[in-house]
N, C-alpha and C. Protein backbone atom coordinates (compact mmCIF):
# COMPACT_ATOMS: atom_id res chain seq x y z
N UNK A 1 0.86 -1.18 0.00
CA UNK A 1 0.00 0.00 0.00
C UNK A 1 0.90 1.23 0.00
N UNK A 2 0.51 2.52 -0.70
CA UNK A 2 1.20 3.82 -0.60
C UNK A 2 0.19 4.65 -0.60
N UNK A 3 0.96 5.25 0.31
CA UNK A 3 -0.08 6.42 0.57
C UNK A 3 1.02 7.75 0.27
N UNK A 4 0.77 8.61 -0.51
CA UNK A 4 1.44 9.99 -1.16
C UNK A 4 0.85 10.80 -0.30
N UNK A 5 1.25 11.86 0.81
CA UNK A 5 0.88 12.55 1.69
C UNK A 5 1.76 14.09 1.28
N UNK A 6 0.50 15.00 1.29
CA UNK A 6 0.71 16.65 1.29
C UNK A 6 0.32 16.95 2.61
N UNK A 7 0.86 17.83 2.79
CA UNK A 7 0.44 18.91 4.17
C UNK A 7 0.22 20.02 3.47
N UNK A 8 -1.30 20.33 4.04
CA UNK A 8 -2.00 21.25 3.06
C UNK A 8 -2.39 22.39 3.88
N UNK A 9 -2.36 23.89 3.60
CA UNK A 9 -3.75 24.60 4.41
C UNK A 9 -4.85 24.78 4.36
N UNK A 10 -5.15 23.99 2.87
CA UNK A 10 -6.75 23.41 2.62
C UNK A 10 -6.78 22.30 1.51
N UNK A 11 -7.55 21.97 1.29
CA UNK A 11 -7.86 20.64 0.15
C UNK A 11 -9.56 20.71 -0.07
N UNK A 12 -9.39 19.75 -1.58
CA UNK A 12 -10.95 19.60 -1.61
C UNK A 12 -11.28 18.87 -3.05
N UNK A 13 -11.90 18.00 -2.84
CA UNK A 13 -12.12 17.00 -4.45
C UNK A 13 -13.31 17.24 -4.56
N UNK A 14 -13.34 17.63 -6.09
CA UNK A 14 -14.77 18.06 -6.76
C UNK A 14 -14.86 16.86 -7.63
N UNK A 15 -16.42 16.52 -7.25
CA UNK A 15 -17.08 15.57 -8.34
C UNK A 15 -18.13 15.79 -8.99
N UNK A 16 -18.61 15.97 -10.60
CA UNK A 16 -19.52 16.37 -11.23
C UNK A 16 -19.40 17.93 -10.89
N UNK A 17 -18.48 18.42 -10.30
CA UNK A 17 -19.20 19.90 -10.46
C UNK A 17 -19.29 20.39 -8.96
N UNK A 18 -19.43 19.54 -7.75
CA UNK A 18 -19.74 20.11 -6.53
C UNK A 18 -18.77 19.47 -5.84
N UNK A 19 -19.01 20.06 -4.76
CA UNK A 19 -17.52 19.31 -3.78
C UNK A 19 -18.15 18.73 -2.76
N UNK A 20 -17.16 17.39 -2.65
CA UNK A 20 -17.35 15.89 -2.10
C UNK A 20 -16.96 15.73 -0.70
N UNK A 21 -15.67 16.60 -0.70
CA UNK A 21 -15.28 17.00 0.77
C UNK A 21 -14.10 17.74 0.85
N UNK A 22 -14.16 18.20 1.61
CA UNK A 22 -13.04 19.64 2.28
C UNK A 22 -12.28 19.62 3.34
N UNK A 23 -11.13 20.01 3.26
CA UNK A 23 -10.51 20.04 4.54
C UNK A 23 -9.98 21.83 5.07
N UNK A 24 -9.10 22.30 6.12
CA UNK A 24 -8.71 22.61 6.35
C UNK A 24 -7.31 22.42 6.51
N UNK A 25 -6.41 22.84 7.59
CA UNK A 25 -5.38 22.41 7.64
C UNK A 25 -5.20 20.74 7.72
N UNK A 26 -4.27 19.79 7.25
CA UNK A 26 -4.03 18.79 7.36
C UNK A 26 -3.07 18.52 6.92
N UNK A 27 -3.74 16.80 6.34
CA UNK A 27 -3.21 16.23 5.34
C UNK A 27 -4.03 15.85 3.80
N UNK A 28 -3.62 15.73 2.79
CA UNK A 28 -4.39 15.03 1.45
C UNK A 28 -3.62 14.10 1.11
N UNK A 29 -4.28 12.97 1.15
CA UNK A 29 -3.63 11.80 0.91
C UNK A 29 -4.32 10.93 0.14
N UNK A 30 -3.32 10.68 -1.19
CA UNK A 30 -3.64 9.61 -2.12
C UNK A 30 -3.24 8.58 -2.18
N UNK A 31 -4.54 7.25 -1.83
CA UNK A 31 -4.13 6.01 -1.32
C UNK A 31 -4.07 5.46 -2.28
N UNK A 32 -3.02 4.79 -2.68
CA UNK A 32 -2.86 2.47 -3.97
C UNK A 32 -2.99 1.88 -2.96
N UNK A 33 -3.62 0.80 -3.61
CA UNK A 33 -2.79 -0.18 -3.28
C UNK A 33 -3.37 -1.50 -4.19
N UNK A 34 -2.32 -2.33 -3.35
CA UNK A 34 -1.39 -3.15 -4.70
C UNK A 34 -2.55 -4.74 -4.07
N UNK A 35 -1.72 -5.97 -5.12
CA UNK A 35 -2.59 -7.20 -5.15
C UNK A 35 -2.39 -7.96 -3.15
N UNK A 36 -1.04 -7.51 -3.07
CA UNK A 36 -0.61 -8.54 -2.27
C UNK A 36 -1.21 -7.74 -0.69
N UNK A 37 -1.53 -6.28 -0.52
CA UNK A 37 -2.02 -5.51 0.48
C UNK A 37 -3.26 -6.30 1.38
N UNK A 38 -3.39 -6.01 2.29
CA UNK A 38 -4.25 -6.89 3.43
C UNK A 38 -4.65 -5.65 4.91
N UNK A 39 -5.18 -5.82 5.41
CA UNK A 39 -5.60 -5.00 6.58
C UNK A 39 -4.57 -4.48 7.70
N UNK A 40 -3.26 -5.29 6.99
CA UNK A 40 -2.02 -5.47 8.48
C UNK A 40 -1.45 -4.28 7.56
N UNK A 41 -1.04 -4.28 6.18
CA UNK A 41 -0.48 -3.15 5.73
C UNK A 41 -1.77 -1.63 5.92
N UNK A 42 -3.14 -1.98 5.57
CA UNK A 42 -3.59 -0.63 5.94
C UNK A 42 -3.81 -0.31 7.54
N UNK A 43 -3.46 -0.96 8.19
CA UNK A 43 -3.10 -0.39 9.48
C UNK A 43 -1.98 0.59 10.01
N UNK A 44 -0.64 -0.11 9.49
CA UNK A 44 0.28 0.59 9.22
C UNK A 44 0.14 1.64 8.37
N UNK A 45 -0.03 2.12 7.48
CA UNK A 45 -0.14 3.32 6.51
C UNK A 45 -1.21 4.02 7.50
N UNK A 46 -2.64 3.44 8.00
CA UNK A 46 -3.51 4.48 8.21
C UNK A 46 -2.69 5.12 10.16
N UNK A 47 -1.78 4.48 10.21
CA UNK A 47 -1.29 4.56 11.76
C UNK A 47 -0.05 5.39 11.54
N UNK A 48 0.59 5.33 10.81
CA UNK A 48 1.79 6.04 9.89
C UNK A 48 1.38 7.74 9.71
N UNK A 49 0.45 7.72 8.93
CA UNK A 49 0.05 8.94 8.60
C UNK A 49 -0.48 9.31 9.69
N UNK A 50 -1.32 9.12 11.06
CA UNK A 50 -1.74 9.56 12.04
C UNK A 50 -0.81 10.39 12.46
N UNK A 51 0.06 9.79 12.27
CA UNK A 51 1.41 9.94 13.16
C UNK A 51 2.90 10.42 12.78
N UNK A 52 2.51 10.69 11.86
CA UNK A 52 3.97 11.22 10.98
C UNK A 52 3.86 13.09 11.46
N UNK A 53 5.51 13.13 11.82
CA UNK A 53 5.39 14.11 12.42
C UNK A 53 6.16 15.43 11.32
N UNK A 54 5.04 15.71 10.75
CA UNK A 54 5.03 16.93 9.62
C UNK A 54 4.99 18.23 9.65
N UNK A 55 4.36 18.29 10.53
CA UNK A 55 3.90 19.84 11.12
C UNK A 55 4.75 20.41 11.91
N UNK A 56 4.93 21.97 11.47
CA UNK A 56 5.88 22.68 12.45
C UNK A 56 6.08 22.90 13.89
N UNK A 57 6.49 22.38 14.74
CA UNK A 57 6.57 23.15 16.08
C UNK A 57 6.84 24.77 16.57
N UNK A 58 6.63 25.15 17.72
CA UNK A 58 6.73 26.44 17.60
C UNK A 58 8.13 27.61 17.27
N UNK A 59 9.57 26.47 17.26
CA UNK A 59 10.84 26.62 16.69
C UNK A 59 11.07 26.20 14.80
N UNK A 60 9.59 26.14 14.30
CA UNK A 60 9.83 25.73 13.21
C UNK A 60 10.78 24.49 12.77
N UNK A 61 10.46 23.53 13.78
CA UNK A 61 10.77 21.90 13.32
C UNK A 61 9.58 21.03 13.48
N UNK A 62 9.91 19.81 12.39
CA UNK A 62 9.01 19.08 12.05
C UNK A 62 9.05 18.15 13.48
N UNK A 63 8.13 18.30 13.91
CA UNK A 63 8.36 17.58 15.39
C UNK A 63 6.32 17.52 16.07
N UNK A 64 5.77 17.99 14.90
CA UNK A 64 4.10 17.40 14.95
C UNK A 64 3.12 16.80 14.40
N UNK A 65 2.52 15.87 14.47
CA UNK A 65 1.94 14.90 13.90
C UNK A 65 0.64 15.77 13.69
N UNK A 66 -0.20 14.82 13.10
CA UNK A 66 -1.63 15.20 12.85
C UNK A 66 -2.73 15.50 14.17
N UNK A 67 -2.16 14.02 14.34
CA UNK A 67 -3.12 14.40 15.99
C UNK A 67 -2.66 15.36 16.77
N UNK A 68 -1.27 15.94 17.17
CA UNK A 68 -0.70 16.60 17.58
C UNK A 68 -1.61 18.36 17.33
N UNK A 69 -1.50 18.58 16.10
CA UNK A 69 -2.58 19.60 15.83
C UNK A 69 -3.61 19.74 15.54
N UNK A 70 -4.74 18.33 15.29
CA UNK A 70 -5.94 18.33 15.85
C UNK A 70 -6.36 18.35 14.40
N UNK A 71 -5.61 18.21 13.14
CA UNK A 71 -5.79 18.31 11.78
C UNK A 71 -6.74 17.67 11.10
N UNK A 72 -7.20 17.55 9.94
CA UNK A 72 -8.11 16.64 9.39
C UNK A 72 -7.52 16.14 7.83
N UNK A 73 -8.31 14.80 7.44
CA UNK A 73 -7.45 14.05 5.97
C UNK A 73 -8.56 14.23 5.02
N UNK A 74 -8.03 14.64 4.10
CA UNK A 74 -8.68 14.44 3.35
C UNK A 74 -8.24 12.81 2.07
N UNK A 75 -9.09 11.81 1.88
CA UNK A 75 -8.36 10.65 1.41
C UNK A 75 -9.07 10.37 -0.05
N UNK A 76 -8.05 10.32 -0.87
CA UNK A 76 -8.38 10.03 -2.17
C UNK A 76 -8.02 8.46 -2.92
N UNK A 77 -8.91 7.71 -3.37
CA UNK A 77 -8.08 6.64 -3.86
C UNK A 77 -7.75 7.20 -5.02
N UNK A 78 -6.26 6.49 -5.27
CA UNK A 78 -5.46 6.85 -6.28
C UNK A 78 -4.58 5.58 -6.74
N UNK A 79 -5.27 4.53 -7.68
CA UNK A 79 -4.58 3.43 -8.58
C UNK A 79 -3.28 4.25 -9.19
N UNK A 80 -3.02 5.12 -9.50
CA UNK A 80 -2.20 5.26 -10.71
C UNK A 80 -0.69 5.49 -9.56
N UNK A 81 -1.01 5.30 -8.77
CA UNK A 81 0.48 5.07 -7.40
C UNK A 81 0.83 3.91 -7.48
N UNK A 82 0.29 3.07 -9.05
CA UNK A 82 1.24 1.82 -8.96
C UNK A 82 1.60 1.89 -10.43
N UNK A 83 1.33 3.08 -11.20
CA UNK A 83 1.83 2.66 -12.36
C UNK A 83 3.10 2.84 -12.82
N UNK A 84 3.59 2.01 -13.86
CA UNK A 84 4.68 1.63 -14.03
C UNK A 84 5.10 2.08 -15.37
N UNK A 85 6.09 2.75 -15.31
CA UNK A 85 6.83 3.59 -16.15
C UNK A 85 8.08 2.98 -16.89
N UNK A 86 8.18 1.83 -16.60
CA UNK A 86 9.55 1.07 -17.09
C UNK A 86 9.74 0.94 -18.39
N UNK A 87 8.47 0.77 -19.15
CA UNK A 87 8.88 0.24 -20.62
C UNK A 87 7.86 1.20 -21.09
N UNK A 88 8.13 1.88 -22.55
CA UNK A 88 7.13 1.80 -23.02
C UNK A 88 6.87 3.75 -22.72
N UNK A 89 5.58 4.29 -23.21
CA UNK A 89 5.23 5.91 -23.13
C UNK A 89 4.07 5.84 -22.41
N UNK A 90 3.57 4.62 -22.23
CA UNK A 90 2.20 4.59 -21.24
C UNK A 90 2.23 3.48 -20.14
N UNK A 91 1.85 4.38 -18.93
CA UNK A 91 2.05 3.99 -18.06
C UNK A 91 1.35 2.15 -17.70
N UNK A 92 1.88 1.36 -17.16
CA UNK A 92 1.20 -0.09 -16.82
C UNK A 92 0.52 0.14 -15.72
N UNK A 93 -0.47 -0.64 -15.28
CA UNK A 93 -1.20 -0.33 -13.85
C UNK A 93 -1.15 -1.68 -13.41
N UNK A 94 -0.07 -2.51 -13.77
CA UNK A 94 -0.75 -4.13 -13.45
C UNK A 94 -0.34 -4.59 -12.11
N UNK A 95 0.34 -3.36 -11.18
CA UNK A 95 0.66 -3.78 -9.97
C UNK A 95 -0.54 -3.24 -9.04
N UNK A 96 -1.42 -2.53 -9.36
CA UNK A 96 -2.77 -1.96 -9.13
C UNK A 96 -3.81 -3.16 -8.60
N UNK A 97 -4.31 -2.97 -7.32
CA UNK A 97 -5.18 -4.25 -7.17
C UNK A 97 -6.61 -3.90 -7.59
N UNK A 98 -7.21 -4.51 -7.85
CA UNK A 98 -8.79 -4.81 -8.68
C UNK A 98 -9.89 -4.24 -7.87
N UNK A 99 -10.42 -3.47 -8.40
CA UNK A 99 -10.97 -2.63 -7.19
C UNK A 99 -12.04 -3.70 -6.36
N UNK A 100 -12.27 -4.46 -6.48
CA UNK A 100 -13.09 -5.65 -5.61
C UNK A 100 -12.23 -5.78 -4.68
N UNK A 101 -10.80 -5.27 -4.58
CA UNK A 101 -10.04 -5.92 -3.59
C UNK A 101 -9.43 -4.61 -2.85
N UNK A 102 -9.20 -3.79 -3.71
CA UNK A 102 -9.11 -1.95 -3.22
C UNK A 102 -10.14 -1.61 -2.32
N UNK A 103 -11.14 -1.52 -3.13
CA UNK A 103 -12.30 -0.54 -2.00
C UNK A 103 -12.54 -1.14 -1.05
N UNK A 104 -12.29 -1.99 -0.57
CA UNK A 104 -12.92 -2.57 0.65
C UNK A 104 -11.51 -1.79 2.12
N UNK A 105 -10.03 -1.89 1.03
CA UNK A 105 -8.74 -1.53 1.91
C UNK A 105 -8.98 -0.38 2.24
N UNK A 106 -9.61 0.48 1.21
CA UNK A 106 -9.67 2.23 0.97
C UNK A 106 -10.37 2.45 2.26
N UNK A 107 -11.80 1.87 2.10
CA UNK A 107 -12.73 2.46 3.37
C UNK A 107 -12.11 1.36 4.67
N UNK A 108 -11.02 0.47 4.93
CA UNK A 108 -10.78 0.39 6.11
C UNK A 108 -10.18 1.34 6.67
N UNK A 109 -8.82 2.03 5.16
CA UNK A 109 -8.24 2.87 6.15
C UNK A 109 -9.24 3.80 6.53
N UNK A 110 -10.27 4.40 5.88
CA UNK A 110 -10.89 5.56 6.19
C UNK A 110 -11.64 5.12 7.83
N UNK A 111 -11.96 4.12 8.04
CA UNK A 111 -12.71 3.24 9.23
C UNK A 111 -11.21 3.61 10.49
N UNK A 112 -9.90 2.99 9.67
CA UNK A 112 -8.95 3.31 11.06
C UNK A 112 -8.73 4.76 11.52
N UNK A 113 -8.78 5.37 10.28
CA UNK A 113 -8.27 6.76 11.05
C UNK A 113 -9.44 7.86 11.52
N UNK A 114 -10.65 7.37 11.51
CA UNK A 114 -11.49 7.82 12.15
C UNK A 114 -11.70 7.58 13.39
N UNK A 115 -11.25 5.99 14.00
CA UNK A 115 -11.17 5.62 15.14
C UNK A 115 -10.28 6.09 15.85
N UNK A 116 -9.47 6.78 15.50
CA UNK A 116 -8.48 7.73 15.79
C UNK A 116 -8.98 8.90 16.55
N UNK A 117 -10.32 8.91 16.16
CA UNK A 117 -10.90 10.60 16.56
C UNK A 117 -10.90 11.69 15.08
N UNK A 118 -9.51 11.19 14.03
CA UNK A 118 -9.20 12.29 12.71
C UNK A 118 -10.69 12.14 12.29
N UNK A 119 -10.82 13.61 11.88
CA UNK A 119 -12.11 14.49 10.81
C UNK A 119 -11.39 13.17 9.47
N UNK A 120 -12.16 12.86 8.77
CA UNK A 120 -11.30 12.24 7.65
C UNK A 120 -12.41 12.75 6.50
N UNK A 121 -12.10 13.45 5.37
CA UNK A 121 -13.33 13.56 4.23
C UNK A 121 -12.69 12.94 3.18
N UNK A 122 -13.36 12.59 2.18
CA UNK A 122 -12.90 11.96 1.17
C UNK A 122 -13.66 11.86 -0.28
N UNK A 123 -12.75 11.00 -1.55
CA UNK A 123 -13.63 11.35 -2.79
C UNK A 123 -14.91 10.15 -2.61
N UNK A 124 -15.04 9.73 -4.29
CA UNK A 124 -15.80 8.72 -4.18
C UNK A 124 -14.92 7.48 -4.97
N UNK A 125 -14.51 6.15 -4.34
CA UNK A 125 -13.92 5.42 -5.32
C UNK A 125 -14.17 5.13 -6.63
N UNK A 126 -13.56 5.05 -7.09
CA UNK A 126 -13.18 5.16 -8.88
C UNK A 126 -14.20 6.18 -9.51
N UNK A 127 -14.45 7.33 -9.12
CA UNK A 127 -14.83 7.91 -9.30
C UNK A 127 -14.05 9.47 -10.25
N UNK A 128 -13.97 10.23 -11.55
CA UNK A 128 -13.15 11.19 -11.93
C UNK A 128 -13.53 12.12 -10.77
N UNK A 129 -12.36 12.87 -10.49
CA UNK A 129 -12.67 13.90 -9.62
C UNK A 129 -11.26 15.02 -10.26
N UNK A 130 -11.80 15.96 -9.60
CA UNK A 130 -10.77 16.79 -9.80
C UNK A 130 -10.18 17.71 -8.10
N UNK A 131 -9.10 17.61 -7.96
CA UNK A 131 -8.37 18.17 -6.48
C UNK A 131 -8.42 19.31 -6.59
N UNK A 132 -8.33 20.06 -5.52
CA UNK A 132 -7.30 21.41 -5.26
C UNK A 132 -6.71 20.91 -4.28
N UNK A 133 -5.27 21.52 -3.92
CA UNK A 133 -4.44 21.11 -3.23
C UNK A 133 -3.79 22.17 -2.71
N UNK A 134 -3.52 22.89 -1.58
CA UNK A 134 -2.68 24.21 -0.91
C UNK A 134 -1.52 23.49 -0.30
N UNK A 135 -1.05 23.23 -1.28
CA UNK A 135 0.30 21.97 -0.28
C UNK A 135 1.20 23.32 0.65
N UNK A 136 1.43 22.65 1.87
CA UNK A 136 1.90 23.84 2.94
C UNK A 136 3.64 23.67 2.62
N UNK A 137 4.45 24.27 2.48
CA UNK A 137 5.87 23.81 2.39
C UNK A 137 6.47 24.30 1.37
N UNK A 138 6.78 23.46 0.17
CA UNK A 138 5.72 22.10 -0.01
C UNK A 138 6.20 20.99 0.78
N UNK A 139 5.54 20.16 1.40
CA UNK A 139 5.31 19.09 1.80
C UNK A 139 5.02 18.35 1.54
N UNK A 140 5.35 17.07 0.84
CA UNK A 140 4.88 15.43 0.37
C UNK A 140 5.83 14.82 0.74
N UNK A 141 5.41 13.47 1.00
CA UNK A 141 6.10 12.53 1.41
C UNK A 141 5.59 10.85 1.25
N UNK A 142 5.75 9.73 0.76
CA UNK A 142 5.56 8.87 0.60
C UNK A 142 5.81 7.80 1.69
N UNK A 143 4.62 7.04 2.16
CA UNK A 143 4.83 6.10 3.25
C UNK A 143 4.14 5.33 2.15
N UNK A 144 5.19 3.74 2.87
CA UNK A 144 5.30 2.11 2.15
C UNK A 144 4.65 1.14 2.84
N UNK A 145 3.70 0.99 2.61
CA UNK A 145 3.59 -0.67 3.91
C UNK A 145 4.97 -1.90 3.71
N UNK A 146 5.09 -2.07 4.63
CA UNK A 146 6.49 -3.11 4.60
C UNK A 146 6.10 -4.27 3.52
């Protein structure tokens, strides 16, 4: 599983025209994941990102997590975090798991990090949408499930 993480001072995925959900300060995070992913890797990623300490302290070091500032996620699924660029001018997606086997991972993480207490908003799976993104920094960073 990967999860591509911005630290944003706002976010927001529009679908058809209206918006699906919004954040404030946080994170926006676009989730893959792959064939071999299972509930032990979206634990880790959705526990990872809780907890990744991104946010400035009051000396301007990265030394605060999400919960730390009380932030909210905004979570997007995003297949194309497995495509593969190796051969070829178009990208492969064949490390991409089938969304019968995705959406069910997508809304656990959204299930863990709500149990968390995190605001979490999000798109609609496989759904076109279009982002805005206020990446704070900029800030991105990529977390791996082992």
């Amino acid at each position: 599983m990967r999860a591509l993480i911005q630290r944003v001072t706002s976010g927001s995925v529009v679908i058809d025209g209206k918006i699906n959900g919004s954040i404030g300060k946080g994170l926006v995070i676009l989730l893959g994941v792959t064939h071999s992913d299972d509930e032990k890797a979206a634990d880790f990623v959705a526990d990872k990102c809780a907890e990744l300490r991104i946010f400035e302290d009051e000396n301007g070091k990265m030394n605060l997590s999400l919960e730390d500032i009380g932030g909210d996620i905004l979570l997007v699924s995003q297949f194309t975090l497995y495509g593969s660029t190796r051969k070829g001018r178009r990208p492969s997606f064949d490390a991409a798991a089938r969304p019968e086997v995705a959406k069910p991972l997508y809304d656990y993480v959204i299930n863990r990090l709500r149990s968390r207490g995190i605001s979490v908003e999000t798109g609609i799976f496989g759904a076109e949408m279009q982002l805005e993104i206020h990446n704070d920094g900029p800030v991105t960073v990529m977390v791996e499930s082992p």
